[in-house]
PDB file of N, CA and C in Angstrom:
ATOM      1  N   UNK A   1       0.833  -1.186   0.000  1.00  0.00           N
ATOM      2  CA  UNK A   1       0.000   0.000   0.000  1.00  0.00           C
ATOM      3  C   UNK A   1       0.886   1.261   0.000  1.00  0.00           C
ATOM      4  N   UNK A   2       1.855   0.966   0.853  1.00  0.00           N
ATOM      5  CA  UNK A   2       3.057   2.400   0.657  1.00  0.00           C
ATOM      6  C   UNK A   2       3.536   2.629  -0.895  1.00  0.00           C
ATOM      7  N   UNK A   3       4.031   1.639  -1.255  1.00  0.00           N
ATOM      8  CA  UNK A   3       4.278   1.916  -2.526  1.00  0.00           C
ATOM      9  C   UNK A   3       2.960   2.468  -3.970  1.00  0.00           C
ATOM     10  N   UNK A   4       2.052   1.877  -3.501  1.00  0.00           N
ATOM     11  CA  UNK A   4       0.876   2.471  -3.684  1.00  0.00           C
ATOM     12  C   UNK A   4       1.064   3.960  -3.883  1.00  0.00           C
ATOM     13  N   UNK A   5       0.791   4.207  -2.475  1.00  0.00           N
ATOM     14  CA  UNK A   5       1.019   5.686  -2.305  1.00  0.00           C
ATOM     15  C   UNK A   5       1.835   6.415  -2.838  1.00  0.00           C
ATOM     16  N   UNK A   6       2.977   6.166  -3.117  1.00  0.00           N
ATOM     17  CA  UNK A   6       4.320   6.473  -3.801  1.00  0.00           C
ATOM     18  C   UNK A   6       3.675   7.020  -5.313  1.00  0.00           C
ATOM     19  N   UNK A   7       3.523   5.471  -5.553  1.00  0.00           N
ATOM     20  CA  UNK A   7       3.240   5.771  -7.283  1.00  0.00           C
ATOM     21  C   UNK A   7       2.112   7.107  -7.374  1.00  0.00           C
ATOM     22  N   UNK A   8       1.308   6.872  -6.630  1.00  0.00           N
ATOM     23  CA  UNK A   8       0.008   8.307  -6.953  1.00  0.00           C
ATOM     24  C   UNK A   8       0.413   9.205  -6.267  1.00  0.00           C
ATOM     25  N   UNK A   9       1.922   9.596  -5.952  1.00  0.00           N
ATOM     26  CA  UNK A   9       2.281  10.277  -5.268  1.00  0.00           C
ATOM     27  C   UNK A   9       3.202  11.448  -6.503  1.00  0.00           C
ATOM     28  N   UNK A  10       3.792  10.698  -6.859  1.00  0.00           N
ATOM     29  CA  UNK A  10       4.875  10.948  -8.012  1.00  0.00           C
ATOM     30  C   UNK A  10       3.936  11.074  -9.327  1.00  0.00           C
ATOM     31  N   UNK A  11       2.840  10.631  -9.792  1.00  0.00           N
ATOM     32  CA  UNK A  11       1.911  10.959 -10.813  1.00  0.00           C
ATOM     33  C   UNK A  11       1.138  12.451 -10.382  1.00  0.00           C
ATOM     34  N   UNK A  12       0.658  13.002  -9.243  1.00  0.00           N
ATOM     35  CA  UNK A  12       0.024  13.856  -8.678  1.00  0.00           C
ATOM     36  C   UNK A  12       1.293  15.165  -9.026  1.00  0.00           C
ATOM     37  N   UNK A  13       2.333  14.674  -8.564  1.00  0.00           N
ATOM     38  CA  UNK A  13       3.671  15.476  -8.667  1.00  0.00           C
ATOM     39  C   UNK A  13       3.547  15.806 -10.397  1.00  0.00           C
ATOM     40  N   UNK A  14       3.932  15.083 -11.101  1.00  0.00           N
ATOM     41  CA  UNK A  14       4.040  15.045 -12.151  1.00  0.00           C
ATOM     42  C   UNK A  14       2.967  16.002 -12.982  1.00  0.00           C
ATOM     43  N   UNK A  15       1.399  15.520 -12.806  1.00  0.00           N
ATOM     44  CA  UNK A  15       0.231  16.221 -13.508  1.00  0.00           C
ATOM     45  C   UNK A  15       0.653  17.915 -12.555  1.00  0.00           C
ATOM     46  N   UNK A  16       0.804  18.040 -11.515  1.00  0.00           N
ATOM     47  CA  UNK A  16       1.659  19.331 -10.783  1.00  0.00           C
ATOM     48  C   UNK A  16       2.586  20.254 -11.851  1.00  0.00           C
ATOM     49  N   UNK A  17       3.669  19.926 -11.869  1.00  0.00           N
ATOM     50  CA  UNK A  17       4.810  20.123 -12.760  1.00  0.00           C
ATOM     51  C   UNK A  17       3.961  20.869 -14.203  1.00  0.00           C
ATOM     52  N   UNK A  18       2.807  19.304 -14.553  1.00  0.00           N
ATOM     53  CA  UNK A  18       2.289  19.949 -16.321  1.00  0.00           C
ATOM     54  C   UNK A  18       1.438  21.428 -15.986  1.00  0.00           C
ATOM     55  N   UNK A  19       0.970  21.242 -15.171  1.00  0.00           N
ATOM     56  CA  UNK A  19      -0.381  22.225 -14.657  1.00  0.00           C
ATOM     57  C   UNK A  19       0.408  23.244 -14.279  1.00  0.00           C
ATOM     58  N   UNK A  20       1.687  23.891 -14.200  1.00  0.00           N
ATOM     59  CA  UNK A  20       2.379  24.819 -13.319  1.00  0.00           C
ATOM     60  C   UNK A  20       3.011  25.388 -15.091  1.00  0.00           C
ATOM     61  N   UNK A  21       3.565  24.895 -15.604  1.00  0.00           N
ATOM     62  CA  UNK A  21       4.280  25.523 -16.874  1.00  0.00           C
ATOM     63  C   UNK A  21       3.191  25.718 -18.001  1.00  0.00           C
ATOM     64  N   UNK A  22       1.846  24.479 -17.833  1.00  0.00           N
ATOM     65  CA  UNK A  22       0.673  25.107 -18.585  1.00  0.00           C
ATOM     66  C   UNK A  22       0.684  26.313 -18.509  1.00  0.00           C
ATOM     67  N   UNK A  23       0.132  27.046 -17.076  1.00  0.00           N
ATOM     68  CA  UNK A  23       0.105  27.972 -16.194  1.00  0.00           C
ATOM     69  C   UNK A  23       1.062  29.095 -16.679  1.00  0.00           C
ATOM     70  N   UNK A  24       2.407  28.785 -16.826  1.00  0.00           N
ATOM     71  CA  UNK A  24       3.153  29.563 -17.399  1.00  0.00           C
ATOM     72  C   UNK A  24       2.901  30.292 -18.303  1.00  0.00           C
ATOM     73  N   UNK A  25       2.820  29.099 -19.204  1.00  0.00           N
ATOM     74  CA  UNK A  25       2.986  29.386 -20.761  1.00  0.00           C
ATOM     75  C   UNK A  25       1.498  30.457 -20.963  1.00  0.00           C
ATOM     76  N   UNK A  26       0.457  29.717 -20.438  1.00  0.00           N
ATOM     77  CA  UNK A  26      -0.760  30.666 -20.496  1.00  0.00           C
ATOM     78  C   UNK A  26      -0.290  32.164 -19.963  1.00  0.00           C
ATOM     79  N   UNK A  27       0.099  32.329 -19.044  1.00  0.00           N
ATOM     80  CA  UNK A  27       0.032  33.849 -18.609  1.00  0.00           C
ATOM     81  C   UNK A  27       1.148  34.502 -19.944  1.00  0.00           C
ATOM     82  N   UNK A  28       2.255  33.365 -20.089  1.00  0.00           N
ATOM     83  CA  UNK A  28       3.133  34.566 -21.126  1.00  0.00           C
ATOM     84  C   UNK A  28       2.097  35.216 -21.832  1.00  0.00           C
ATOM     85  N   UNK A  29       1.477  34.186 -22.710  1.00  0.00           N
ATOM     86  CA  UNK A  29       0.841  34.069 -23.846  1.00  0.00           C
ATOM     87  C   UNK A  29      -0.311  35.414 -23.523  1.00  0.00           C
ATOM     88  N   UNK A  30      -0.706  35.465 -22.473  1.00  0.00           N
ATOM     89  CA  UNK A  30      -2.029  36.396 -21.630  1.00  0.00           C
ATOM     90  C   UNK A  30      -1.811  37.871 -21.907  1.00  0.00           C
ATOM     91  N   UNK A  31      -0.256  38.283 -21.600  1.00  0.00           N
ATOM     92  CA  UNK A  31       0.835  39.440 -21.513  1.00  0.00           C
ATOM     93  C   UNK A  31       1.113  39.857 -22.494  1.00  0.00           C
ATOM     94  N   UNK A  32       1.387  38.372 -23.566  1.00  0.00           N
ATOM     95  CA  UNK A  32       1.762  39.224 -25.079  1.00  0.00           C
ATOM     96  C   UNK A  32       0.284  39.883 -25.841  1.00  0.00           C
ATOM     97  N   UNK A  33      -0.666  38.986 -25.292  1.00  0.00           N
ATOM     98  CA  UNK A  33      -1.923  39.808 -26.193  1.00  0.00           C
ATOM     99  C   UNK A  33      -2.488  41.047 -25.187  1.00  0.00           C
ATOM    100  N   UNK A  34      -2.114  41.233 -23.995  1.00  0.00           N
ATOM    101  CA  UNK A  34      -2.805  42.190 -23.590  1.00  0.00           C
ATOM    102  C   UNK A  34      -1.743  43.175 -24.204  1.00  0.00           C
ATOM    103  N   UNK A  35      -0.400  43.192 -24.566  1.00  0.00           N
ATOM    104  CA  UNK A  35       0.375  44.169 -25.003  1.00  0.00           C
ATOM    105  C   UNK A  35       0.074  44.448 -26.695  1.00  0.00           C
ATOM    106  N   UNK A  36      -0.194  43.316 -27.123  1.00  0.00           N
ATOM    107  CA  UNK A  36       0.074  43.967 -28.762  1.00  0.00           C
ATOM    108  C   UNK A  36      -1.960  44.259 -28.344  1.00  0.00           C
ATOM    109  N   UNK A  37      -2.662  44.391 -27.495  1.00  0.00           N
ATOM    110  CA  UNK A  37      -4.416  44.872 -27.828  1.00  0.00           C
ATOM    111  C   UNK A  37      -3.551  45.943 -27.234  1.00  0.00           C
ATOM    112  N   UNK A  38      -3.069  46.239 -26.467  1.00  0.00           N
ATOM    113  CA  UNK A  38      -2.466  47.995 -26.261  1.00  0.00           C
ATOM    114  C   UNK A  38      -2.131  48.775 -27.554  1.00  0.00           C
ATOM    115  N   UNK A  39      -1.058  48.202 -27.948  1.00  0.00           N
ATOM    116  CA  UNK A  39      -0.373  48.419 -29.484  1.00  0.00           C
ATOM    117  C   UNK A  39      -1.202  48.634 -29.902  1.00  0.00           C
ATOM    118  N   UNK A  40      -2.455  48.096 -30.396  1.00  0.00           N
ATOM    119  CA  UNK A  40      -3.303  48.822 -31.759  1.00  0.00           C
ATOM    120  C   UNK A  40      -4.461  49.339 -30.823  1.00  0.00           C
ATOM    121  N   UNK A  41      -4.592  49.612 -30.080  1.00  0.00           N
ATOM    122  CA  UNK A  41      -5.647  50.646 -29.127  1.00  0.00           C
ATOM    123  C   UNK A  41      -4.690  51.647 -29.633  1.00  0.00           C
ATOM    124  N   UNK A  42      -3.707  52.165 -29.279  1.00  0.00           N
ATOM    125  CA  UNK A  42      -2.819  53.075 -29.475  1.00  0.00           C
ATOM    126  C   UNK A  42      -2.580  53.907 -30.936  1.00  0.00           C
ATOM    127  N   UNK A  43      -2.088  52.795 -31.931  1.00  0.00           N
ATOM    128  CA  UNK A  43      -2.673  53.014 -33.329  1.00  0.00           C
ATOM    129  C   UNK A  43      -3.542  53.232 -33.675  1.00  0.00           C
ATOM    130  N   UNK A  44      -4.814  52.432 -33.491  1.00  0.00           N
ATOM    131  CA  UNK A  44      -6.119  52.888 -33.698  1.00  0.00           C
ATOM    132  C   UNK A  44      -6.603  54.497 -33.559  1.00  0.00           C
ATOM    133  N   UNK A  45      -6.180  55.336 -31.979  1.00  0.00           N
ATOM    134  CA  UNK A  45      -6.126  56.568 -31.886  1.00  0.00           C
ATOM    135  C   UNK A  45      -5.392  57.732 -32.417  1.00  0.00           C
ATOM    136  N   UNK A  46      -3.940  57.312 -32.567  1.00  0.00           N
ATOM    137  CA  UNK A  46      -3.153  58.069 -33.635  1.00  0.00           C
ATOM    138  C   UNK A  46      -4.526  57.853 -34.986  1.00  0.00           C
ATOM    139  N   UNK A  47      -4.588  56.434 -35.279  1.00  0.00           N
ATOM    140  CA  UNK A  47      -5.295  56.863 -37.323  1.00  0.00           C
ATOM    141  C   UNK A  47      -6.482  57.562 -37.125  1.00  0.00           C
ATOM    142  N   UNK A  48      -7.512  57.733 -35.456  1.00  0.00           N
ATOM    143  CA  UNK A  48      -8.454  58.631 -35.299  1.00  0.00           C
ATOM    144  C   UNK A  48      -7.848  60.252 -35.309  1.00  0.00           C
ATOM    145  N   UNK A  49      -7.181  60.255 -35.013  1.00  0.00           N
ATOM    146  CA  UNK A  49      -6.729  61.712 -34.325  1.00  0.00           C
ATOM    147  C   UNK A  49      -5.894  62.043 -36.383  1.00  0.00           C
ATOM    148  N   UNK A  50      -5.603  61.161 -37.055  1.00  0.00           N
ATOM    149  CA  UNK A  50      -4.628  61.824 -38.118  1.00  0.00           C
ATOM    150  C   UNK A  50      -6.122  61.907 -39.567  1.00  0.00           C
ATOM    151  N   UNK A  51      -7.135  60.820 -38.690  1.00  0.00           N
ATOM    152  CA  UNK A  51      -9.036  61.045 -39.746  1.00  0.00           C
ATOM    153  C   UNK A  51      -9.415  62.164 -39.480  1.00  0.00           C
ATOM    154  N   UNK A  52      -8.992  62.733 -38.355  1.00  0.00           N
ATOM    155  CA  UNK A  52     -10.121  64.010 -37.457  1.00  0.00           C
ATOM    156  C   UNK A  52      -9.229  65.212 -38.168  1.00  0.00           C
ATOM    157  N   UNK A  53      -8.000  65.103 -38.110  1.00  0.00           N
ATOM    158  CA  UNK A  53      -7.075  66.389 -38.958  1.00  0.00           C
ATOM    159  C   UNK A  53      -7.551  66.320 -40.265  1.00  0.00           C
ATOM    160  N   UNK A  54      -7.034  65.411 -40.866  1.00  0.00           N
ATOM    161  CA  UNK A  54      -7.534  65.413 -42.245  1.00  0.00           C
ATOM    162  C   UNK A  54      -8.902  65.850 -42.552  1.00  0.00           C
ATOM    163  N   UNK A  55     -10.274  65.329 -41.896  1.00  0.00           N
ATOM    164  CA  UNK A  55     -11.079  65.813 -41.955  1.00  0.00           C
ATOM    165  C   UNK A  55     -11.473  67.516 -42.080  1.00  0.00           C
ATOM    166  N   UNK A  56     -10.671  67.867 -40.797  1.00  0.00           N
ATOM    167  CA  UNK A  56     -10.775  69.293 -40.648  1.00  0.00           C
ATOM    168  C   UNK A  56     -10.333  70.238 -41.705  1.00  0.00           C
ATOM    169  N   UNK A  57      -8.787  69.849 -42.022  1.00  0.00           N
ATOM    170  CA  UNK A  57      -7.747  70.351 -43.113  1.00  0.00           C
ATOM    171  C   UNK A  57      -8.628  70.416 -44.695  1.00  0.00           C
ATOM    172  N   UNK A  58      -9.825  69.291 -45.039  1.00  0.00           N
ATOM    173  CA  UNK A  58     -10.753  69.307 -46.107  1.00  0.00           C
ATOM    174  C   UNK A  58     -11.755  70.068 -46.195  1.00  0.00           C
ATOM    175  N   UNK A  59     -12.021  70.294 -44.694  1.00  0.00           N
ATOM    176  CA  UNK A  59     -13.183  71.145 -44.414  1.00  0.00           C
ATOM    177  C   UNK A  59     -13.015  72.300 -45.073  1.00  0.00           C
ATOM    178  N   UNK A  60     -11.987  72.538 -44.655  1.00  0.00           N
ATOM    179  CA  UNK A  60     -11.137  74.254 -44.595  1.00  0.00           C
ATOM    180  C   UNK A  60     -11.020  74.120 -45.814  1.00  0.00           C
ATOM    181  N   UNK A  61     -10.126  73.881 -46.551  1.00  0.00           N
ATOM    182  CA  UNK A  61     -10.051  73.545 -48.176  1.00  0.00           C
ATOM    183  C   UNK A  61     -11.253  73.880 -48.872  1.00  0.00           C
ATOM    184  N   UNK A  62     -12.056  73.193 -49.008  1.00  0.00           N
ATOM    185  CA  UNK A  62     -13.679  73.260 -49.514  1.00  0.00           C
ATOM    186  C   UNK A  62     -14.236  74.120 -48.796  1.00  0.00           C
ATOM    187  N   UNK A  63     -14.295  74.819 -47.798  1.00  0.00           N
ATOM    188  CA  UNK A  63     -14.574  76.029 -47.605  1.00  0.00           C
ATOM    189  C   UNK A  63     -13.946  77.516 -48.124  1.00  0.00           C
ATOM    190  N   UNK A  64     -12.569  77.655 -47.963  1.00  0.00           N
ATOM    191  CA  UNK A  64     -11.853  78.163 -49.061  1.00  0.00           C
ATOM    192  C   UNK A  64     -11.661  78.096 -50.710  1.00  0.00           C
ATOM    193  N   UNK A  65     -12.043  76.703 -51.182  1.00  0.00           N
ATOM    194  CA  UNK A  65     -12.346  76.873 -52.760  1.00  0.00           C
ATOM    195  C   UNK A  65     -13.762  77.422 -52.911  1.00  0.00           C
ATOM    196  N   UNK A  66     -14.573  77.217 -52.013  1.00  0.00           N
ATOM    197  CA  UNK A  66     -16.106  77.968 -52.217  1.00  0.00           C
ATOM    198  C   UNK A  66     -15.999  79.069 -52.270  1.00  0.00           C
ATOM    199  N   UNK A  67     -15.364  79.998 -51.200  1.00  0.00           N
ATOM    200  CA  UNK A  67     -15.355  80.793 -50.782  1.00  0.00           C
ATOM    201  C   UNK A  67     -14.562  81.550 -52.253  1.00  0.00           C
ATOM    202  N   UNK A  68     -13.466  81.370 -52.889  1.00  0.00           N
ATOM    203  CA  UNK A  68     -12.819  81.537 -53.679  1.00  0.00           C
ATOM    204  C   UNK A  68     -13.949  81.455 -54.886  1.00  0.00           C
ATOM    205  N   UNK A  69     -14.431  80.425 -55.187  1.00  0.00           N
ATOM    206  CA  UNK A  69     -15.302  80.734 -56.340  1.00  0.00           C
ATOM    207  C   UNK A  69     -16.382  81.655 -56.379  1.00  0.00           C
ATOM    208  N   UNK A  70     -17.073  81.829 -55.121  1.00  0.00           N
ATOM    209  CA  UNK A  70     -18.183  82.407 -55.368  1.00  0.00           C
ATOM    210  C   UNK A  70     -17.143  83.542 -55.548  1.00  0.00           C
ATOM    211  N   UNK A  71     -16.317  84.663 -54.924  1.00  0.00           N
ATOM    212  CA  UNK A  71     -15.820  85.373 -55.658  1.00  0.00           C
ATOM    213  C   UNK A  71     -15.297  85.460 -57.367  1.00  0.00           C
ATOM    214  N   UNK A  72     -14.984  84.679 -57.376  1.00  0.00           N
ATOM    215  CA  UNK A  72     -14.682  84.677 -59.159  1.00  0.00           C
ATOM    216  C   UNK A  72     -15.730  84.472 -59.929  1.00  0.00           C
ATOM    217  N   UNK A  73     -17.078  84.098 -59.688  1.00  0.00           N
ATOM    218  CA  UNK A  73     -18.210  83.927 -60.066  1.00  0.00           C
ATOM    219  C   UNK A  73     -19.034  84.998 -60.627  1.00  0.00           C
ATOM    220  N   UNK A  74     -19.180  85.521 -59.064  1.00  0.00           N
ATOM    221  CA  UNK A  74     -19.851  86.564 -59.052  1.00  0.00           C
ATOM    222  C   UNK A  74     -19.648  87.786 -60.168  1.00  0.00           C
ATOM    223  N   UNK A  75     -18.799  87.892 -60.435  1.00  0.00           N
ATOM    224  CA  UNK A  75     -18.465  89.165 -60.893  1.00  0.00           C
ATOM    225  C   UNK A  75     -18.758  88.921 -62.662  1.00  0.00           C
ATOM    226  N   UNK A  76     -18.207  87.532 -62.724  1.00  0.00           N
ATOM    227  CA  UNK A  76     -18.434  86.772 -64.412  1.00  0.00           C
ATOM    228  C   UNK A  76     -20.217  86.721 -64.423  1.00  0.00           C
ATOM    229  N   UNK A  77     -20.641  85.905 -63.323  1.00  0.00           N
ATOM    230  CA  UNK A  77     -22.297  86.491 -63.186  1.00  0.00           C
ATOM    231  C   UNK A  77     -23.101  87.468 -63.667  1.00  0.00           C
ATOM    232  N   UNK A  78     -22.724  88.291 -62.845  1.00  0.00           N
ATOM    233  CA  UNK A  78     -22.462  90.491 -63.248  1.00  0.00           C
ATOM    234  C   UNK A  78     -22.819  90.724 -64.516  1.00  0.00           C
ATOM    235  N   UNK A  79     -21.645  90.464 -64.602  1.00  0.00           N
ATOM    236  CA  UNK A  79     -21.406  90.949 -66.481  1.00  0.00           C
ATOM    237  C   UNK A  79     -22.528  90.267 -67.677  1.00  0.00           C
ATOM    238  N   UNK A  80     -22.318  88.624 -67.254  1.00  0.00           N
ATOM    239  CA  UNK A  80     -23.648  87.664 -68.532  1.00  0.00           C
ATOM    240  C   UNK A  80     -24.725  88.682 -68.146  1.00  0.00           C
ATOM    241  N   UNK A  81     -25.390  88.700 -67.164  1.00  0.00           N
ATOM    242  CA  UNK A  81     -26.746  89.567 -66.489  1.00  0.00           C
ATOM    243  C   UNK A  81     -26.787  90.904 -67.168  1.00  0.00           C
ATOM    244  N   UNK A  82     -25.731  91.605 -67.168  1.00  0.00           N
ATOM    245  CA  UNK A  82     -25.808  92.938 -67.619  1.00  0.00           C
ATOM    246  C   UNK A  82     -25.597  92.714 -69.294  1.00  0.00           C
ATOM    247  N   UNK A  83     -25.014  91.631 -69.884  1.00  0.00           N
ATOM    248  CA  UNK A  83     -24.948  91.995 -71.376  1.00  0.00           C
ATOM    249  C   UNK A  83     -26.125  90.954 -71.796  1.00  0.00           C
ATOM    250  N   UNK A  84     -27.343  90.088 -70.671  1.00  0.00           N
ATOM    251  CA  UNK A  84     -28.284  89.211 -71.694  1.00  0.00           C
ATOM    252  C   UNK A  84     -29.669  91.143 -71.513  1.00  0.00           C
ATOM    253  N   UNK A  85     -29.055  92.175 -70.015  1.00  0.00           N
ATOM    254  CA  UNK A  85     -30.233  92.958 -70.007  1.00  0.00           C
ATOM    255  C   UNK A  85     -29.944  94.100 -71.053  1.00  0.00           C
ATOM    256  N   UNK A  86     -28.822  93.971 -71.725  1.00  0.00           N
ATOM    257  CA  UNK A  86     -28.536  95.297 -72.557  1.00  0.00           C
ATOM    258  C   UNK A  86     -28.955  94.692 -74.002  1.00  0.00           C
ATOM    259  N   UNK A  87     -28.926  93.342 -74.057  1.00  0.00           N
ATOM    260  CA  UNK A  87     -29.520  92.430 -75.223  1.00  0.00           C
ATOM    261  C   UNK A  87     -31.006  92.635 -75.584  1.00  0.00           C
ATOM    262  N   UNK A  88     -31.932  92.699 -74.724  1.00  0.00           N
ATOM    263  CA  UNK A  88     -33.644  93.192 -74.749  1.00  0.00           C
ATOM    264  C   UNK A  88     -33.618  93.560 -75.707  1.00  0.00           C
ATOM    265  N   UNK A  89     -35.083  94.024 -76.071  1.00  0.00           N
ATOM    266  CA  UNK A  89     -35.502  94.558 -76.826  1.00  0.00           C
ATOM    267  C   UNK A  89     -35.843  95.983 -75.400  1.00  0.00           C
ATOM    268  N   UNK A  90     -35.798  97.381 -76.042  1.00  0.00           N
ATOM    269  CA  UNK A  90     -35.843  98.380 -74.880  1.00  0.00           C
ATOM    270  C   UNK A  90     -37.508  98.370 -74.130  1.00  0.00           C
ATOM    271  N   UNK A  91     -38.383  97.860 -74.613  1.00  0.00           N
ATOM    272  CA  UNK A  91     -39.834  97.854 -74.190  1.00  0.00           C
ATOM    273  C   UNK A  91     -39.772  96.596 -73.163  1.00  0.00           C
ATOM    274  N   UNK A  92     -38.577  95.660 -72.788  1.00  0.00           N
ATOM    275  CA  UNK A  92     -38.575  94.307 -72.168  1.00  0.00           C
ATOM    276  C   UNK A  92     -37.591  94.561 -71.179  1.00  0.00           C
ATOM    277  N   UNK A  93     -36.907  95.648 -71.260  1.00  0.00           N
ATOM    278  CA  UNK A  93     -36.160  96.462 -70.425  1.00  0.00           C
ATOM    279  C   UNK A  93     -36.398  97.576 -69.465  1.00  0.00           C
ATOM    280  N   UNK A  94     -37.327  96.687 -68.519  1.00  0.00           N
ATOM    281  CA  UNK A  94     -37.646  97.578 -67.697  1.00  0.00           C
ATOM    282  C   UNK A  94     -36.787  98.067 -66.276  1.00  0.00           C
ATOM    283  N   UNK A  95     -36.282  96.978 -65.982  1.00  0.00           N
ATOM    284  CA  UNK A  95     -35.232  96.981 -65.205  1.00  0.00           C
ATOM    285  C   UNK A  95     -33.617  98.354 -65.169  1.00  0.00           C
ATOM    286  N   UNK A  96     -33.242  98.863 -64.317  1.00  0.00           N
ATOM    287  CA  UNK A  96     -32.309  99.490 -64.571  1.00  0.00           C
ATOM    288  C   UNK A  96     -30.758  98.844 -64.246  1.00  0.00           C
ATOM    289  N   UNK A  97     -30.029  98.941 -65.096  1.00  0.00           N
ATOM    290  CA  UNK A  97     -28.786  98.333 -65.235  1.00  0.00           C
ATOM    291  C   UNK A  97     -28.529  97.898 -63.590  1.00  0.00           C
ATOM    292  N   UNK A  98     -28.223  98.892 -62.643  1.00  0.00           N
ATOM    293  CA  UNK A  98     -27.585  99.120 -61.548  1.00  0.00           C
ATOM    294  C   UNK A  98     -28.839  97.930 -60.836  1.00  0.00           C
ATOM    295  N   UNK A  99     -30.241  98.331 -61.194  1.00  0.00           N
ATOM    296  CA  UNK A  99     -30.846  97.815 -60.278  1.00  0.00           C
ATOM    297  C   UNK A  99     -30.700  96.270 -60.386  1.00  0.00           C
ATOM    298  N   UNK A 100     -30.819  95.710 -62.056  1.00  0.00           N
ATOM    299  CA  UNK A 100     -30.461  94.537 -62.926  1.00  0.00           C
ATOM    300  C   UNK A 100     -29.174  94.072 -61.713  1.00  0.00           C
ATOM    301  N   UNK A 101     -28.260  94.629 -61.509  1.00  0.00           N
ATOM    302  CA  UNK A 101     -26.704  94.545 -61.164  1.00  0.00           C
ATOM    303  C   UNK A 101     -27.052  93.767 -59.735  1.00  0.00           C
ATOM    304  N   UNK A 102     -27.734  94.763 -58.814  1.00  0.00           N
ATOM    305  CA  UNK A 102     -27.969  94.334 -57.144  1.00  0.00           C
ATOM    306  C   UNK A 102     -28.807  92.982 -57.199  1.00  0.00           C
ATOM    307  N   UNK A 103     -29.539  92.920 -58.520  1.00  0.00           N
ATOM    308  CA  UNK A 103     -31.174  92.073 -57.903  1.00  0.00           C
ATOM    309  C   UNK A 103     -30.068  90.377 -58.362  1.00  0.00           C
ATOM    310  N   UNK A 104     -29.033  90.635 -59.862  1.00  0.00           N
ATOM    311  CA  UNK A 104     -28.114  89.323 -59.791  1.00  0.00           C
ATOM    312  C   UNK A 104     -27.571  88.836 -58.718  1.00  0.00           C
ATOM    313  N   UNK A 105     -26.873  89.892 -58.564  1.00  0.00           N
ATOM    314  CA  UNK A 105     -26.098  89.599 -57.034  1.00  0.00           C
ATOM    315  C   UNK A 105     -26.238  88.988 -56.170  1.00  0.00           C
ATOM    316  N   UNK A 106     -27.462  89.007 -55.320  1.00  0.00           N
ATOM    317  CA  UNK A 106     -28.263  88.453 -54.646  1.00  0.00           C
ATOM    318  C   UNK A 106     -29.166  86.971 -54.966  1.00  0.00           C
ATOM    319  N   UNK A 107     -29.506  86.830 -56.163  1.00  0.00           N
ATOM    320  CA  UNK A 107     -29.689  85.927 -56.762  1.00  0.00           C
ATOM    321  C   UNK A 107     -28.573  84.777 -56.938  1.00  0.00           C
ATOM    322  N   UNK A 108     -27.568  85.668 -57.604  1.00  0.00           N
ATOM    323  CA  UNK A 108     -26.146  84.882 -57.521  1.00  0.00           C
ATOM    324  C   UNK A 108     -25.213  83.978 -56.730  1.00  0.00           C
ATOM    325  N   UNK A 109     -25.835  84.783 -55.281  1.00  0.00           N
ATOM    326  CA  UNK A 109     -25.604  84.792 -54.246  1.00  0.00           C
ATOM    327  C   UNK A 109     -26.163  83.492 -53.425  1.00  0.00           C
ATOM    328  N   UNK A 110     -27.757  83.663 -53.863  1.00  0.00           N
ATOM    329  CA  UNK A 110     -28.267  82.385 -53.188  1.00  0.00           C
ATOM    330  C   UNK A 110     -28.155  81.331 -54.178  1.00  0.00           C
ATOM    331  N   UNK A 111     -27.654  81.416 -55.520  1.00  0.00           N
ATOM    332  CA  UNK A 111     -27.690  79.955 -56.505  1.00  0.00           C
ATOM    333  C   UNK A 111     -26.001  78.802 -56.111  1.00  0.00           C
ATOM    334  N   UNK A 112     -25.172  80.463 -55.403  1.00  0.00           N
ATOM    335  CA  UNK A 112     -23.847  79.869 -55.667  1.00  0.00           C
ATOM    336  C   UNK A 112     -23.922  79.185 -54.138  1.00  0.00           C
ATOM    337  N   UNK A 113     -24.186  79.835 -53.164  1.00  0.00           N
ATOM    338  CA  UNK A 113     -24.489  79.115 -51.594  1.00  0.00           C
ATOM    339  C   UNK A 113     -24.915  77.317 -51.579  1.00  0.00           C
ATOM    340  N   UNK A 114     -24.165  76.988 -50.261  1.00  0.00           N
ATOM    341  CA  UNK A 114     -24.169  75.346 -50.266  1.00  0.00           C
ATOM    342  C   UNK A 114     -25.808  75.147 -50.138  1.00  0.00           C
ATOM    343  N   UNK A 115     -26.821  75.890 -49.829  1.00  0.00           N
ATOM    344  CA  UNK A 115     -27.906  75.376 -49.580  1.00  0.00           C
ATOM    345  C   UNK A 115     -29.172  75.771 -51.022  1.00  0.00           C
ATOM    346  N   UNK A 116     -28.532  76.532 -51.801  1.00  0.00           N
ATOM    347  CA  UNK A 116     -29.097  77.180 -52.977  1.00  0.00           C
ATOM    348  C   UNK A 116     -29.128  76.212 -53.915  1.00  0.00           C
TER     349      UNK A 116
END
C-alpha cells in the first residue's frame, strides 16, 4: 500500500509540474496579447486623431475653394446679367442696369451658396 502511495504520489507530482508551466505558458501568452491589444488601441487613436485632422484640413479647403469661387463667379455672373439685359428689346427692359446689377447679385448669391 506504501508503494501504492508512492506511485500516486509521483503521478500527482508530475500532472503538478504539467499544470504549473501550462500555467506559465498561459500567462506569457495572456501578456503578449494584452500588449500587442495595447499596441493597436494606441494606433487605432493616432489613425483617429490623423481622420479628425484630415477631416478638418478638407473642411477648410472646400470652404476656401467655395469661398474663392463664389468670388470669381460673381463678378463673371455680373457681367452675362448685364450683357443678356442690354440684349432686350428696350420695351422688355424695364429693369435698370444698376438695379439689374444688385437684384443678380443676390440671386447669384443664393444659386452659388451650399444650400441654394
Amino acid at each position: 500500500q506504501f508503494s501504492a502511495l508512492r506511485a500516486r504520489l509521483a503521478v500527482l507530482e508530475k500532472e503538478n509540474e504539467i499544470a504549473i508551466e501550462e500555467k506559465v505558458e498561459w500567462q506569457q501568452e495572456r501578456a503578449c496579447l494584452l500588449h500587442q491589444s495595447a499596441v493597436y488601441r494606441r494606433q487605432f487613436e493616432e489613425l483617429q486623431e490623423e481622420r479628425k485632422a484630415q477631416e478638418e484640413k478638407l473642411a477648410f479647403e472646400r470652404e476656401t475653394l467655395r469661398a474663392l469661387a463664389t468670388e470669381e463667379l460673381l463678378p463673371i455672373a455680373a457681367d452675362f446679367a448685364e450683357e443678356t439685359v442690354d440684349r432686350e428689346e428696350p420695351e422688355q427692359n424695364q429693369v435698370s442696369a444698376v438695379e439689374a446689377k444688385n437684384l443678380k447679385t443676390d440671386e447669384d448669391r443664393s444659386l452659388l451658396s451650399p444650400s441654394g
